[in-house]
N, C-alpha and C. Protein backbone atom coordinates (compact mmCIF):
# COMPACT_ATOMS: atom_id res chain seq x y z
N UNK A 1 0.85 -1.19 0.00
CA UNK A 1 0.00 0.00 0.00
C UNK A 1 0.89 1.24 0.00
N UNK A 2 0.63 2.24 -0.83
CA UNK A 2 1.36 3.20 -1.05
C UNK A 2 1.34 4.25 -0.13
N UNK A 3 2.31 5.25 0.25
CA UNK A 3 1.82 6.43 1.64
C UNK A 3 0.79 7.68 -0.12
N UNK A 4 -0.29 8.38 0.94
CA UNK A 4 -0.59 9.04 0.45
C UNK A 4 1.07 10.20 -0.38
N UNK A 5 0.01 11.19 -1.19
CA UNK A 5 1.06 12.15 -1.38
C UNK A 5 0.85 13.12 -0.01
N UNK A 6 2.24 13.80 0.70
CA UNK A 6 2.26 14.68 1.21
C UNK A 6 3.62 15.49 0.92
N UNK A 7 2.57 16.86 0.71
CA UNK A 7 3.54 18.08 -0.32
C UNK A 7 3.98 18.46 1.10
N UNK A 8 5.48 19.52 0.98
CA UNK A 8 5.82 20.76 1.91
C UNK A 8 5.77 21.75 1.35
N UNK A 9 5.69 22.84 1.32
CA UNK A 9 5.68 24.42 0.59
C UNK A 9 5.80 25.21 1.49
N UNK A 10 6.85 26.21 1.47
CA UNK A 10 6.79 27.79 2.05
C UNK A 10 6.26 27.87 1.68
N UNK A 11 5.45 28.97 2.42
CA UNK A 11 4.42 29.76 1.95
C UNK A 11 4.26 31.03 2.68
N UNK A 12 4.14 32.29 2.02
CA UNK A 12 4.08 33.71 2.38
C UNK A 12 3.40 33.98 3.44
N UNK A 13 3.44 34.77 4.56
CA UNK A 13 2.08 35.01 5.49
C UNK A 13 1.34 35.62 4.87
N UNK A 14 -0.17 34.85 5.84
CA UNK A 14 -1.55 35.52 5.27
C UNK A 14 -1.45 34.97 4.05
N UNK A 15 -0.72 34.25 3.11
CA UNK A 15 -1.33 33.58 2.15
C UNK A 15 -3.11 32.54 2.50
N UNK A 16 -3.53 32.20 1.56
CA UNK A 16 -4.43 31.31 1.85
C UNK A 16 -3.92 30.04 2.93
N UNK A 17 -2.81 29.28 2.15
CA UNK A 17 -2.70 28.30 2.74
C UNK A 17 -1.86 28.61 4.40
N UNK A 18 -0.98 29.79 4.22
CA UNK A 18 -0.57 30.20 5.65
C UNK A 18 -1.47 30.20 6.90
N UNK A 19 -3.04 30.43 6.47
CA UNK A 19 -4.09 30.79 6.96
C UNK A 19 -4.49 29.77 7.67
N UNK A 20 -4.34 28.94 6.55
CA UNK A 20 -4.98 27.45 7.19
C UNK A 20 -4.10 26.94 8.15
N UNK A 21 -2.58 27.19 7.52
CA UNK A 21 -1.84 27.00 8.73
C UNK A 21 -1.89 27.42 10.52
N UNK A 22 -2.07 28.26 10.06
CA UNK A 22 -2.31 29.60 11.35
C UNK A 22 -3.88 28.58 12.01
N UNK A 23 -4.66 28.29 11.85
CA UNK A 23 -5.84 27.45 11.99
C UNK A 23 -6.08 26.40 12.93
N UNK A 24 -4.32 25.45 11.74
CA UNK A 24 -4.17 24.39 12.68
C UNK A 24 -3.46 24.50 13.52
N UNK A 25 -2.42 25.62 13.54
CA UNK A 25 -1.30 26.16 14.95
C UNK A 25 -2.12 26.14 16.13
N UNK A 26 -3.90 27.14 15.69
CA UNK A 26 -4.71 27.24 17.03
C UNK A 26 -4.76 25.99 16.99
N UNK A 27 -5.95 24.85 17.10
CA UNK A 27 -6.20 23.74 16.69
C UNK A 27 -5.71 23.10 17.71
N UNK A 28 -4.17 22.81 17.47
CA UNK A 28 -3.02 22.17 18.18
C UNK A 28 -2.71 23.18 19.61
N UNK A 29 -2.33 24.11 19.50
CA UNK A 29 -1.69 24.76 20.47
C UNK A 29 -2.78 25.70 21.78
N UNK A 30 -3.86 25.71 21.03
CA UNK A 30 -5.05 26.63 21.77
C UNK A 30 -5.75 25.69 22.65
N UNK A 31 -6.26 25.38 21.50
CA UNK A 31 -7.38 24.24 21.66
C UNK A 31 -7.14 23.02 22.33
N UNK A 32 -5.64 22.20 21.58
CA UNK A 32 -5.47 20.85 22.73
C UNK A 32 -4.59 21.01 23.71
N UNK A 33 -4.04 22.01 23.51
CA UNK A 33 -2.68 22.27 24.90
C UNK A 33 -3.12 23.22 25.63
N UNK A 34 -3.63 24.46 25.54
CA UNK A 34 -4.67 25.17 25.98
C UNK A 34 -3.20 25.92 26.27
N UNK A 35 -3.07 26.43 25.49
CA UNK A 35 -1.61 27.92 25.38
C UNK A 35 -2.67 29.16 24.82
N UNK A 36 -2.75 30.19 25.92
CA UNK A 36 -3.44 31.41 25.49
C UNK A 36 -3.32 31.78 24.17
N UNK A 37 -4.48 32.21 23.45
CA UNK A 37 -4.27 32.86 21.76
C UNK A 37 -2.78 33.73 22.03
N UNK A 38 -3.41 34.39 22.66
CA UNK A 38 -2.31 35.88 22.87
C UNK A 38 -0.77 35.04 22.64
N UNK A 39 -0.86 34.26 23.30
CA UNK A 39 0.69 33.68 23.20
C UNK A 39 1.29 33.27 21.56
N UNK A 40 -0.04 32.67 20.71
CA UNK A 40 0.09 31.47 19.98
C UNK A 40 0.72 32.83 18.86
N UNK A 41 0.16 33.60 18.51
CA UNK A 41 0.51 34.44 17.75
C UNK A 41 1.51 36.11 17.58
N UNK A 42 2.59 35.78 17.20
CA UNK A 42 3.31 36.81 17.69
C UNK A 42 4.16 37.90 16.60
N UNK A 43 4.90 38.70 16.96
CA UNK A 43 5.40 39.58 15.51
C UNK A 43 6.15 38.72 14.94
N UNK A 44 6.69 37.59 15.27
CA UNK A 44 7.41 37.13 14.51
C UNK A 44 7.23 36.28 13.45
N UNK A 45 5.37 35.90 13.48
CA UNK A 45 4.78 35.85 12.05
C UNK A 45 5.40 36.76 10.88
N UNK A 46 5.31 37.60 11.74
CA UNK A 46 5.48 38.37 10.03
C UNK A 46 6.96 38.38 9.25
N UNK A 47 7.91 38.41 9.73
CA UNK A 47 9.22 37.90 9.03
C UNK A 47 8.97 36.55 9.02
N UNK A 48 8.53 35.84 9.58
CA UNK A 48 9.11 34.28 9.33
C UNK A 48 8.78 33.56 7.83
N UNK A 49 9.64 32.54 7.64
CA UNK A 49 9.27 31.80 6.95
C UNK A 49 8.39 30.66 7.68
N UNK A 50 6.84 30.32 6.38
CA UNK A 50 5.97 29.25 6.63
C UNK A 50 5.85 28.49 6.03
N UNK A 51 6.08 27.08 6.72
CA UNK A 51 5.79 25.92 6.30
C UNK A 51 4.50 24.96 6.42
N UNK A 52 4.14 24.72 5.11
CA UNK A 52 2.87 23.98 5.19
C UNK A 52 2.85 22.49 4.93
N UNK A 53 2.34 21.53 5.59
CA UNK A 53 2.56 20.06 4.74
C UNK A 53 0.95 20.16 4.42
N UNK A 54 0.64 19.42 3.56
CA UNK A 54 -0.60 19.39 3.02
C UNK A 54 -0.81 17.82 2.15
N UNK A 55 -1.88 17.38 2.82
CA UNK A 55 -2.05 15.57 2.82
C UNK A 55 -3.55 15.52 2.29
N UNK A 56 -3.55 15.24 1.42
CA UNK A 56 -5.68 15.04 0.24
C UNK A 56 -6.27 16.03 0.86
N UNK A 57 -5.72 17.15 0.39
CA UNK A 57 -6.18 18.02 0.03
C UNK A 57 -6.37 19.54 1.50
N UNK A 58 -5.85 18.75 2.61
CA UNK A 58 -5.67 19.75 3.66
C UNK A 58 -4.38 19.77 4.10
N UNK A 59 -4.16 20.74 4.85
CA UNK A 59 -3.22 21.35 5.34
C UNK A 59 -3.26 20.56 6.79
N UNK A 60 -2.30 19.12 6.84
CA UNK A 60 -1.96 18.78 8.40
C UNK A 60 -0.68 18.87 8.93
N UNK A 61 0.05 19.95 8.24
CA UNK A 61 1.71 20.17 9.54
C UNK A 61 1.91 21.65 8.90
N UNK A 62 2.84 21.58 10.34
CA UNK A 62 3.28 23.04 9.79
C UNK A 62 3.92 23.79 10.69
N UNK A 63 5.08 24.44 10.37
CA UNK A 63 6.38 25.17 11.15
C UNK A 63 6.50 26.22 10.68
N UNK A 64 7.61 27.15 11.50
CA UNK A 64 7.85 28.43 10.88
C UNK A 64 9.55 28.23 11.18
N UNK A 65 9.94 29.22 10.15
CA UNK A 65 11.45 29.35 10.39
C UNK A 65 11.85 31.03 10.45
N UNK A 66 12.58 31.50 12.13
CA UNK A 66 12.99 32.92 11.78
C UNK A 66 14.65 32.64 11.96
N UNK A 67 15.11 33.62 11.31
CA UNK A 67 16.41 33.63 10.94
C UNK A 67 17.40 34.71 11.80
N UNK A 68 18.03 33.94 12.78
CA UNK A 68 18.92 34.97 13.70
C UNK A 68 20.31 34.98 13.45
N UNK A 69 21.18 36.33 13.52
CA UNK A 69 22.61 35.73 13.09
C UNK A 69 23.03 34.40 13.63
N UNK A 70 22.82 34.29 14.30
CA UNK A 70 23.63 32.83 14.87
C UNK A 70 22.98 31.36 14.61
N UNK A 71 21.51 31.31 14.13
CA UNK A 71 21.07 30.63 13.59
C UNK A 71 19.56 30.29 13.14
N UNK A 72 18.99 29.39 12.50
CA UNK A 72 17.39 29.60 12.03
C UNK A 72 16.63 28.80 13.60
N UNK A 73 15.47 29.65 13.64
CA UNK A 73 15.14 28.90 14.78
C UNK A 73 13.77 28.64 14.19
N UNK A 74 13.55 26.47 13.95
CA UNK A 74 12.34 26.38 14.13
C UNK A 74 11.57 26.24 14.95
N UNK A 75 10.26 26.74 14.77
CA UNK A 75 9.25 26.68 15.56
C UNK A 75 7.96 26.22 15.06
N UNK A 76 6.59 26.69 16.13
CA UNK A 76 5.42 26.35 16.06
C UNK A 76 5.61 25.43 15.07
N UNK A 77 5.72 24.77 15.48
CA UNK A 77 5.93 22.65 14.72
C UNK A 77 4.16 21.82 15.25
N UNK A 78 3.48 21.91 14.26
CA UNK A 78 2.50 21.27 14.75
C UNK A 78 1.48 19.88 13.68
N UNK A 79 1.27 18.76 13.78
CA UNK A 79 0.62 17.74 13.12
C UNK A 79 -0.36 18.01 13.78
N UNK A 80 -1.52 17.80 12.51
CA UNK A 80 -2.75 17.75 12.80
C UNK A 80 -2.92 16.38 13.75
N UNK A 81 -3.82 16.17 14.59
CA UNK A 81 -4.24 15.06 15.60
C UNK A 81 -4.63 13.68 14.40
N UNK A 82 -5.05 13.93 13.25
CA UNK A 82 -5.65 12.49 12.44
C UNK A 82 -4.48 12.48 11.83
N UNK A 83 -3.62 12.85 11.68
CA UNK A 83 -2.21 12.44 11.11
C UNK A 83 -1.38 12.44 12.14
N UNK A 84 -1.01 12.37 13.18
CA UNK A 84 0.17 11.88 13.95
C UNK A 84 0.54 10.50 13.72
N UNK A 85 1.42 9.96 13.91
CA UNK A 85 2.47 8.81 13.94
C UNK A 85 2.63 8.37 12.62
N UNK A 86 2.46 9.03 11.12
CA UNK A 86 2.82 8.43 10.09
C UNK A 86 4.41 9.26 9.59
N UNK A 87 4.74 9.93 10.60
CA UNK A 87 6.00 10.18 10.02
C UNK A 87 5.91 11.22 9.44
N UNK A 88 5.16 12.37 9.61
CA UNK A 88 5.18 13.46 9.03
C UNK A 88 5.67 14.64 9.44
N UNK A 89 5.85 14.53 10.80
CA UNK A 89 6.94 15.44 11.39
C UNK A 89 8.11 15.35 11.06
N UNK A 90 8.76 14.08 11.42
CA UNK A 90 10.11 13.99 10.72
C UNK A 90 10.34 14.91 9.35
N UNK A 91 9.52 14.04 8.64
CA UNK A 91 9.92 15.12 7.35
C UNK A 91 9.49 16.19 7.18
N UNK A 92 8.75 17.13 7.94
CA UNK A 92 8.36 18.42 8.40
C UNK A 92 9.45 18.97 8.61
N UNK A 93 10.42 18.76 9.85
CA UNK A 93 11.40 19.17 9.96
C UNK A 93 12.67 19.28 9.17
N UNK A 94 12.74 18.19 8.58
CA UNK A 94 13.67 17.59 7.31
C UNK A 94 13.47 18.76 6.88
N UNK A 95 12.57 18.86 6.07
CA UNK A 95 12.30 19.75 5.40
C UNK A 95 12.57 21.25 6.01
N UNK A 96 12.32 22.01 7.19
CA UNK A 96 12.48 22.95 7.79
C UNK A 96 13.75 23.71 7.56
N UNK A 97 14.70 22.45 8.16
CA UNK A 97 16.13 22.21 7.72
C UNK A 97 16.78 22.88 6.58
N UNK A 98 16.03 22.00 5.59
CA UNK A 98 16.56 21.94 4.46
C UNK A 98 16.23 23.95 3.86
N UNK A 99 15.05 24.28 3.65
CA UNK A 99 14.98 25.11 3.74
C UNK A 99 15.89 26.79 4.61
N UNK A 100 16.39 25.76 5.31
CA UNK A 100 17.02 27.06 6.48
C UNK A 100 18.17 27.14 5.63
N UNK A 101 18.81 25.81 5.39
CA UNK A 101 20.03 26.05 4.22
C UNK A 101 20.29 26.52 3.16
N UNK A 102 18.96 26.42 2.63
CA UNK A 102 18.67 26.81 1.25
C UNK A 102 18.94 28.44 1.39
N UNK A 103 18.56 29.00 2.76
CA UNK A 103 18.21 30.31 2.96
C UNK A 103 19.67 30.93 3.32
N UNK A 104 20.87 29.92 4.05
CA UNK A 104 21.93 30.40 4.06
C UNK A 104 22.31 30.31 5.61
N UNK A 105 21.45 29.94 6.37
CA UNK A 105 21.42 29.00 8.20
C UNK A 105 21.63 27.69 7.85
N UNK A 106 22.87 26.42 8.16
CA UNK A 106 22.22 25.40 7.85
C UNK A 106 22.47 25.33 9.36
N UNK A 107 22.15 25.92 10.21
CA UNK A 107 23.00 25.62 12.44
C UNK A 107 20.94 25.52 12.71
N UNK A 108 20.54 25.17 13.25
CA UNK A 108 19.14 25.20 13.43
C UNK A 108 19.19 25.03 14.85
N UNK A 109 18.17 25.82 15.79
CA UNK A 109 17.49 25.61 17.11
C UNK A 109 16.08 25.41 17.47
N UNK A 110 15.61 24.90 18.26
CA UNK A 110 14.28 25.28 18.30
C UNK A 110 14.01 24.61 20.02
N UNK A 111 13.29 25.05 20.64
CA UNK A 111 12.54 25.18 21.94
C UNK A 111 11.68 23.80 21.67
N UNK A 112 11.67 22.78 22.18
CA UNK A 112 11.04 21.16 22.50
C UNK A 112 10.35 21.20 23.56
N UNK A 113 9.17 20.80 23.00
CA UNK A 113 8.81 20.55 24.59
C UNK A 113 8.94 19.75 25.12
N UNK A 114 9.14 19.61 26.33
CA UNK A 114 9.84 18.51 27.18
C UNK A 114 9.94 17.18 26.62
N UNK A 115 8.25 16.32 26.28
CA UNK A 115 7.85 15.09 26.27
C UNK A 115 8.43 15.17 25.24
N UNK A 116 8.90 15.77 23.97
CA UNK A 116 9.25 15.71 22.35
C UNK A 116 10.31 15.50 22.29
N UNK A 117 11.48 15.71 23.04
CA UNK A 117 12.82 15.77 22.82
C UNK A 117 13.45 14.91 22.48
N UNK A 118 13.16 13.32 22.17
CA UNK A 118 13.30 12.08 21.73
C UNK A 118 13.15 12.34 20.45
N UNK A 119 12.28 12.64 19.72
CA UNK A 119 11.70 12.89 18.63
C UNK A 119 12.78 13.65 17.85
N UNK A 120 13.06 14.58 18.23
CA UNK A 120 13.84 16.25 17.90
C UNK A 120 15.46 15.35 18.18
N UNK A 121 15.81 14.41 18.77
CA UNK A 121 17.25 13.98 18.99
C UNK A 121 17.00 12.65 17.75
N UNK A 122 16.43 12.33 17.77
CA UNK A 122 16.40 11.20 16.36
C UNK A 122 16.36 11.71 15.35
N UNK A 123 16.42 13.38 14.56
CA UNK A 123 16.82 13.83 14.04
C UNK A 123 17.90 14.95 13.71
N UNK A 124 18.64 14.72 14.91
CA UNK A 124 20.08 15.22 14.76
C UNK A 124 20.33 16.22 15.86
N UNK A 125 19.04 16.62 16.36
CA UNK A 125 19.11 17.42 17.35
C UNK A 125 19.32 17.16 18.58
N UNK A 126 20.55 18.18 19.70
CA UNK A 126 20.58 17.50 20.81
C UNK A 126 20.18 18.48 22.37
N UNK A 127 19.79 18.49 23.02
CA UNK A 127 19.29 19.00 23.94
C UNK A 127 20.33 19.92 24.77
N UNK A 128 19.89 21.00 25.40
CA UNK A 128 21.21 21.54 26.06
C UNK A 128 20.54 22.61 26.47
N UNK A 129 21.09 22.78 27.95
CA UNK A 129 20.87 23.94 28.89
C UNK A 129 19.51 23.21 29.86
N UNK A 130 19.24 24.15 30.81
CA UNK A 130 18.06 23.82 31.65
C UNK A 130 16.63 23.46 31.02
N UNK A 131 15.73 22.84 31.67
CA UNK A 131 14.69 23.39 30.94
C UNK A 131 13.67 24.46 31.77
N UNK A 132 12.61 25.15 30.59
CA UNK A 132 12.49 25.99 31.42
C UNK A 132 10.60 26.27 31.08
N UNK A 133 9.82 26.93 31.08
CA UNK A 133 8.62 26.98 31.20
C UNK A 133 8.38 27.81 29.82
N UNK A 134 7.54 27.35 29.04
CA UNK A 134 7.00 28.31 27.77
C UNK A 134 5.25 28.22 27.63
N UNK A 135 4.03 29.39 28.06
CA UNK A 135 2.96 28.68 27.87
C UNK A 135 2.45 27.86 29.11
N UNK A 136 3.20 27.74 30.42
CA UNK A 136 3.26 26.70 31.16
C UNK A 136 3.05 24.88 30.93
N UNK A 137 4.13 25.05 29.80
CA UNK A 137 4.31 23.51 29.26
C UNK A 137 5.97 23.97 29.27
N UNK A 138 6.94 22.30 30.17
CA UNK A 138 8.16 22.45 30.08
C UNK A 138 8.73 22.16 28.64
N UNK A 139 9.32 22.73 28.48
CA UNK A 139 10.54 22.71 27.42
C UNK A 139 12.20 22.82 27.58
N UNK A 140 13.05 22.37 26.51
CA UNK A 140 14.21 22.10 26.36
C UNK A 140 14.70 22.38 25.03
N UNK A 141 15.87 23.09 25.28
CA UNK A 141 16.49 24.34 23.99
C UNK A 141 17.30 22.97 23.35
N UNK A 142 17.55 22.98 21.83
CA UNK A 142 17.87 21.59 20.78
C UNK A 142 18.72 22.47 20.10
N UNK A 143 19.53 21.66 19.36
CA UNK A 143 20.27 22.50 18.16
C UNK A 143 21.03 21.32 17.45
N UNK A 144 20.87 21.60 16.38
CA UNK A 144 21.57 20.94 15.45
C UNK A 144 22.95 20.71 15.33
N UNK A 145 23.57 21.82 15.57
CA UNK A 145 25.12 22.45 15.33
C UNK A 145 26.01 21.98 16.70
């Protein structure tokens, strides 16, 4: 049996599909983790780069990448709930990655939350420093480099 197709695409903010993104960020982050709106959305939409995965015909993953001298930091990393465990994060991030290089970052960081950090180290990433409270869900700072 074949895996469905699932596309990745940047995509512009406030595009359509950014939108949808932005949707499922609430979705995931509002709605099942219960992280204040106020939090979920911040200025740093608007420089970032957005990533969409999109699986028959909806939009189920999706990250952002902002770009600091010292390195790209991904974030808001989120799978829709009817797609978890087929492996679509992995290549969400893959992809994140790949993109950050493309952009001229290939050093990547990003903020894990606690329970994830298994996940985020099976792809190259390794954990470091304390952890500390984001949202009141613990987390742990990762980096590639």
């Amino acid at each position: 049996m074949s895996q469905p197709d699932f596309t990745l695409l940047a995509v512009p903010v406030f595009s359509p599909l950014c939108n949808l993104g932005f949707a499922l960020r609430r979705e995931v982050f509002v709605v099942e983790q219960g992280v204040p709106q106020e939090l979920e959305h911040d200025a740093d939409d608007m420089t970032a780069i957005h990533i969409v995965g999109i699986m028959d015909g909806a939009v189920v993953a999706v990250a952002r990448i902002l770009f600091k001298p010292e390195h790209a930091k991904i974030g808001r990393v989120a799978i829709a709930k009817s797609h978890r465990g087929k492996k679509l994060g992995a290549r969400l991030i893959e992809f994140a990655v790949q993109v950050a290089g493309e952009n001229g970052q290939p050093r990547c960081y990003l903020e894990s939350q606690a329970d994830k950090t298994g996940f985020y180290a099976g792809l190259g990433f390794v954990a470091y420093g304390d952890e500390f409270m984001d949202a009141g869900i613990p987390h742990l700072r990762m980096k590639n480099y």
